[in-house]
C-alpha atoms as a PDB file:
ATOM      1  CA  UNK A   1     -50.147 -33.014  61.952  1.00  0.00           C
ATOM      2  CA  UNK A   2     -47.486 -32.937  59.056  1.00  0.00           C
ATOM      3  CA  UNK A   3     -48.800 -30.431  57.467  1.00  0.00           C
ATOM      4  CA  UNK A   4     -49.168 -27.795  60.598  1.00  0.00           C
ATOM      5  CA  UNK A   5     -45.816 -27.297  60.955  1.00  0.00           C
ATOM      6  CA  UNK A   6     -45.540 -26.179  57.036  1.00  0.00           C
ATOM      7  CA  UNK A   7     -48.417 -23.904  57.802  1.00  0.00           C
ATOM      8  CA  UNK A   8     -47.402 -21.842  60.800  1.00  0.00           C
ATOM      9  CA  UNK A   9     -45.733 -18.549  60.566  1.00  0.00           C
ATOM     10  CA  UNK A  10     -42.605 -19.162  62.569  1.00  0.00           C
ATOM     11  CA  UNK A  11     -41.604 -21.378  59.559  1.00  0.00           C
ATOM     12  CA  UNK A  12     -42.478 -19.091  56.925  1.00  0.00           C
ATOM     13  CA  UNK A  13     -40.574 -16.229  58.893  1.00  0.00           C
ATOM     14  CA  UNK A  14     -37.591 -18.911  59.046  1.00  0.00           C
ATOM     15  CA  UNK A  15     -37.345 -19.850  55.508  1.00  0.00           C
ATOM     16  CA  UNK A  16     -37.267 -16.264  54.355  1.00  0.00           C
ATOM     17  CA  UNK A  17     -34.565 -15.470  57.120  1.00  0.00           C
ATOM     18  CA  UNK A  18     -32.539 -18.639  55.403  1.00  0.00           C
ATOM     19  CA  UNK A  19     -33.106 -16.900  52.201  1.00  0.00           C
ATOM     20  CA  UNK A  20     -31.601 -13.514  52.798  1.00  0.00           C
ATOM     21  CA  UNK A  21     -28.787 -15.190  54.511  1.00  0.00           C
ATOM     22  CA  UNK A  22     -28.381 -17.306  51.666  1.00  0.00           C
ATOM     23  CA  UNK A  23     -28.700 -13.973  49.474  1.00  0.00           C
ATOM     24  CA  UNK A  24     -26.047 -11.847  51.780  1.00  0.00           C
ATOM     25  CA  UNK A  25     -23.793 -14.872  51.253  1.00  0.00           C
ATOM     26  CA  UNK A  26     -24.180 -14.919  47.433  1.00  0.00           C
ATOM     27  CA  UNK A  27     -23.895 -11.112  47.372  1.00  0.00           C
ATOM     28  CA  UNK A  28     -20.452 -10.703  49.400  1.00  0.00           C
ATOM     29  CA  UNK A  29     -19.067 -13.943  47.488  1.00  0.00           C
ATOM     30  CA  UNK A  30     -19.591 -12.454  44.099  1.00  0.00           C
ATOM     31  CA  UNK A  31     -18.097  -9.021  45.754  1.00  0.00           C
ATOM     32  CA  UNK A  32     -15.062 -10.620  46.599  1.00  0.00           C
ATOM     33  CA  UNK A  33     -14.982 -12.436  43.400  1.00  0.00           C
ATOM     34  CA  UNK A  34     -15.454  -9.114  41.467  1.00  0.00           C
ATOM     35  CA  UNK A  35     -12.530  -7.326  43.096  1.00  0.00           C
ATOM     36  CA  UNK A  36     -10.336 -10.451  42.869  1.00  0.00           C
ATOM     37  CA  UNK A  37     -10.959  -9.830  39.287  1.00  0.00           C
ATOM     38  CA  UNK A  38     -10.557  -6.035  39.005  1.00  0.00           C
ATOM     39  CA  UNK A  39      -6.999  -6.524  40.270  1.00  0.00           C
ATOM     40  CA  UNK A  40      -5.865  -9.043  38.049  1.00  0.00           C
ATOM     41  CA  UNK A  41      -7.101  -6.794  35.393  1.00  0.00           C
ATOM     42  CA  UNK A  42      -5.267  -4.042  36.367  1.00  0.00           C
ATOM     43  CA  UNK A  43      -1.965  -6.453  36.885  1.00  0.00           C
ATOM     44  CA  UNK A  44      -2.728  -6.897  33.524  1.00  0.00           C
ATOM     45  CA  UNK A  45      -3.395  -3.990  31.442  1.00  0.00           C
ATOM     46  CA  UNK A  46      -0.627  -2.779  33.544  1.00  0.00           C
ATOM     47  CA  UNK A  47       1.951  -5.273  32.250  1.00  0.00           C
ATOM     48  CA  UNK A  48      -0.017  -4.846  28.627  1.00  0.00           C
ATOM     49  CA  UNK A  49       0.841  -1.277  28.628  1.00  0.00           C
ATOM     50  CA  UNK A  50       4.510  -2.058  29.520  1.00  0.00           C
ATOM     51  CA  UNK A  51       4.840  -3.974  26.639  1.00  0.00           C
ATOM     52  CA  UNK A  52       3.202  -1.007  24.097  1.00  0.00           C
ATOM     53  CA  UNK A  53       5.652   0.820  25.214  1.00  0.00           C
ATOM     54  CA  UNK A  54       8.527  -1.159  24.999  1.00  0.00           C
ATOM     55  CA  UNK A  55       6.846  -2.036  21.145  1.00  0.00           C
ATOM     56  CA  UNK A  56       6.577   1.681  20.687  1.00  0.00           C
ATOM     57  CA  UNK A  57      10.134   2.801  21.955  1.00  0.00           C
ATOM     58  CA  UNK A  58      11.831  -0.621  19.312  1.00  0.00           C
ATOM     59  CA  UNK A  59       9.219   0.931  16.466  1.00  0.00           C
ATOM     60  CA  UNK A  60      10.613   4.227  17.284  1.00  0.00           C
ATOM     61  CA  UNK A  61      14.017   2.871  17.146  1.00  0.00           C
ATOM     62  CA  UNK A  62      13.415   1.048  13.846  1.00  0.00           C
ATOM     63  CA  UNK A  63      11.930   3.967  12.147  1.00  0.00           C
ATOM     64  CA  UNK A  64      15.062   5.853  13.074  1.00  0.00           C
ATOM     65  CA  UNK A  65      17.371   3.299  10.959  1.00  0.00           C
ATOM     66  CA  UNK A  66      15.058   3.366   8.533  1.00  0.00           C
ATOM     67  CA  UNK A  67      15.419   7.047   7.987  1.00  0.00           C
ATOM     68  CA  UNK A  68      19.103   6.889   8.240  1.00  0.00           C
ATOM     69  CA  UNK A  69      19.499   4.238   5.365  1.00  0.00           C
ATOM     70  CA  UNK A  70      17.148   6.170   3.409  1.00  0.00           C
ATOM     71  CA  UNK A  71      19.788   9.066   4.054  1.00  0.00           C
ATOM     72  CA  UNK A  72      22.430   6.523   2.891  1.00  0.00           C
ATOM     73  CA  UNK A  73      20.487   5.435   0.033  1.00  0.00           C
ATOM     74  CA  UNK A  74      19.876   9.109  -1.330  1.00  0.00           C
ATOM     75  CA  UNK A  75      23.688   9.826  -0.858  1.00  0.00           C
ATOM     76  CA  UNK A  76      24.714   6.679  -2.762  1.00  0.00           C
ATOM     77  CA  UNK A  77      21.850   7.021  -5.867  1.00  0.00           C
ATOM     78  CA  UNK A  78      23.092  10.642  -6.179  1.00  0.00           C
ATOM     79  CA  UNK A  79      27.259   9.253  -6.800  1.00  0.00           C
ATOM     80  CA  UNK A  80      27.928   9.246 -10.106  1.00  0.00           C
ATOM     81  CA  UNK A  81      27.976   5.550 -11.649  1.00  0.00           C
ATOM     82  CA  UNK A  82      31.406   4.269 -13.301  1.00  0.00           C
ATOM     83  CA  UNK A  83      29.987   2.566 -15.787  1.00  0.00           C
ATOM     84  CA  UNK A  84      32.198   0.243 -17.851  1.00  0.00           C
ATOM     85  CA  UNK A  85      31.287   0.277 -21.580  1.00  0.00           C
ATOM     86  CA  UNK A  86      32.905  -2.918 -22.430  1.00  0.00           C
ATOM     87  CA  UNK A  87      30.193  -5.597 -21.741  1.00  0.00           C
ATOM     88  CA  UNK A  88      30.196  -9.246 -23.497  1.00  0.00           C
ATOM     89  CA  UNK A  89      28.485  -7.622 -26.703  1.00  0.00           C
ATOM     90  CA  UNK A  90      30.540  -5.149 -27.200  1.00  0.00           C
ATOM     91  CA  UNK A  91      33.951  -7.335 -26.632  1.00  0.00           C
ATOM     92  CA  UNK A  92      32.802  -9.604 -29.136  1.00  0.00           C
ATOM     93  CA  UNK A  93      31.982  -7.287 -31.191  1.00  0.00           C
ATOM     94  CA  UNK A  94      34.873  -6.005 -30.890  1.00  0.00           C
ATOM     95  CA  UNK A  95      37.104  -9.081 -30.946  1.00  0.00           C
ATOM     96  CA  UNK A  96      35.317  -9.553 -34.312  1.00  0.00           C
ATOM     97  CA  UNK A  97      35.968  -6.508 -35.809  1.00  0.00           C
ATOM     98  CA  UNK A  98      39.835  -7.081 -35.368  1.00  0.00           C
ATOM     99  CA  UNK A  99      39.727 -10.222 -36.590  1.00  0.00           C
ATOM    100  CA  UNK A 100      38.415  -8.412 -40.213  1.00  0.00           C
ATOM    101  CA  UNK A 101      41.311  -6.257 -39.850  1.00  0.00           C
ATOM    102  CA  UNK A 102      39.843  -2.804 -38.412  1.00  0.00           C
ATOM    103  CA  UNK A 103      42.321  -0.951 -36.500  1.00  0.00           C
ATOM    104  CA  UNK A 104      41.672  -0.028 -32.923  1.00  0.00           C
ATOM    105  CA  UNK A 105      40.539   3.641 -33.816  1.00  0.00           C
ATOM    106  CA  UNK A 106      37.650   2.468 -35.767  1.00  0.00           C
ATOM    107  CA  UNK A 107      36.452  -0.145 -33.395  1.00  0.00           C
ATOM    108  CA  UNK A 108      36.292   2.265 -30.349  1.00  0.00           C
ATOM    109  CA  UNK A 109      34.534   4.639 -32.689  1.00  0.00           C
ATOM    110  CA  UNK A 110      31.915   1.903 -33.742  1.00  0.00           C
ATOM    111  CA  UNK A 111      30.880   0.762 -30.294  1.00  0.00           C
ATOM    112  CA  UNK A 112      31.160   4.284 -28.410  1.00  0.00           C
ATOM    113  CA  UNK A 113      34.266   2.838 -26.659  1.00  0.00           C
ATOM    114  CA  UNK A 114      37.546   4.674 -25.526  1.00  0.00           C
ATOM    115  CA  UNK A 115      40.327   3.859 -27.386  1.00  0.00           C
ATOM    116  CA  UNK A 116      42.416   2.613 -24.481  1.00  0.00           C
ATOM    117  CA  UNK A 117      39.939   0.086 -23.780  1.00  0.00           C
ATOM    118  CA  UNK A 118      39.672  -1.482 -26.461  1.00  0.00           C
ATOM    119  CA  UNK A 119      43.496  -1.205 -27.177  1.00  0.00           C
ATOM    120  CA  UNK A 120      43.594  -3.176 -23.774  1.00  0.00           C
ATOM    121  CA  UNK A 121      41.113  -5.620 -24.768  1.00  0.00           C
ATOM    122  CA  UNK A 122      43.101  -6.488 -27.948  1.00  0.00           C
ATOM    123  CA  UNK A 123      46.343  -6.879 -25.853  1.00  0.00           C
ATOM    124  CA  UNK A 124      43.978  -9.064 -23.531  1.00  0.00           C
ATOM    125  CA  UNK A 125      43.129 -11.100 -26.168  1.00  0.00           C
ATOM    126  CA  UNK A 126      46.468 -11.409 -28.016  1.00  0.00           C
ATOM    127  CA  UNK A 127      48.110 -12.560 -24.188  1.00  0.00           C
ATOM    128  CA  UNK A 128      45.421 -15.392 -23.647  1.00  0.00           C
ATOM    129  CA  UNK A 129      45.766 -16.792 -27.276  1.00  0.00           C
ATOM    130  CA  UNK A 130      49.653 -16.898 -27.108  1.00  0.00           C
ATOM    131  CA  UNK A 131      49.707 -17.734 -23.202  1.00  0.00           C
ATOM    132  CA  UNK A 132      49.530 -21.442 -23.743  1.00  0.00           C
ATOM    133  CA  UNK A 133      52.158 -21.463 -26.659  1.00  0.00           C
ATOM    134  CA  UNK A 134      54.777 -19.473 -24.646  1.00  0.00           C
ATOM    135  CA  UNK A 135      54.000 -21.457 -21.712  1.00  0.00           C
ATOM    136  CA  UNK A 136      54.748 -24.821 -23.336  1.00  0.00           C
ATOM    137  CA  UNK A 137      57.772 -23.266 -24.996  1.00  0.00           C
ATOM    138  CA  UNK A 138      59.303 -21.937 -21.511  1.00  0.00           C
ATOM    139  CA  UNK A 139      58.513 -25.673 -20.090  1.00  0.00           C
ATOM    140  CA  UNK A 140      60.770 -26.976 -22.729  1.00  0.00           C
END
């Protein structure tokens, strides 16, 4: 008697109608689910290619101050350099060289030096020895 019930077609033909109901649910649900999903990922590559652009339009931006200091580096490379020939070498060379007695002629002459610089050095030199000595003098 239990097992009649299982065995007669009206509860076969039930079960399967359960299962394709069951199946139409599953079906619609994952639908749903799918488009749900298809418009967040449209939000989203939307928004993602908001932000390429805005990258692209501040690398656009950044290449253009790149090309102007490149502009400003080519203008200042191609001034001419004032360079100073007196560096600490050549001043002490210098410095000894007067101390042996050579005149200032010689010494610019020697180190490929104009004349008025070293002349200035000299006087330079000749101030800052005899500064402290005329300043303890004028104290007095």
């Amino acid at each position: 008697m239990l097992t009649e019930w299982l065995l007669h077609p009206l509860t076969a033909w039930l079960c399967a109608a359960i299962g394709i109901l069951l199946c139409l649910v599953l079906f619609f649900s994952m639908a749903r689910d799918l488009k749900r999903r298809a418009v967040a990922t449209e939000q989203r590559q939307a928004e993602l290619e908001k932000k390429l652009d805005e990258a692209r339009a501040g690398l656009e931006e950044l290449r253009t101050q790149v090309r102007q200091l490149a502009e400003s580096a080519e203008r200042v490379a191609s001034l001419p350099v004032a360079s100073s020939g007196l560096n600490l070498n050549k001043r002490g060379m210098a410095l000894r060289m007067h101390r042996r007695g050579e005149p200032a002629g010689r010494i610019a002459a020697a180190l490929g030096l104009p004349e008025g610089e070293v002349e200035f050095l000299l006087k330079v030199h000749r101030l800052s020895a005899d500064g402290p000595r005329n300043a303890s003098a004028a104290e007095s």
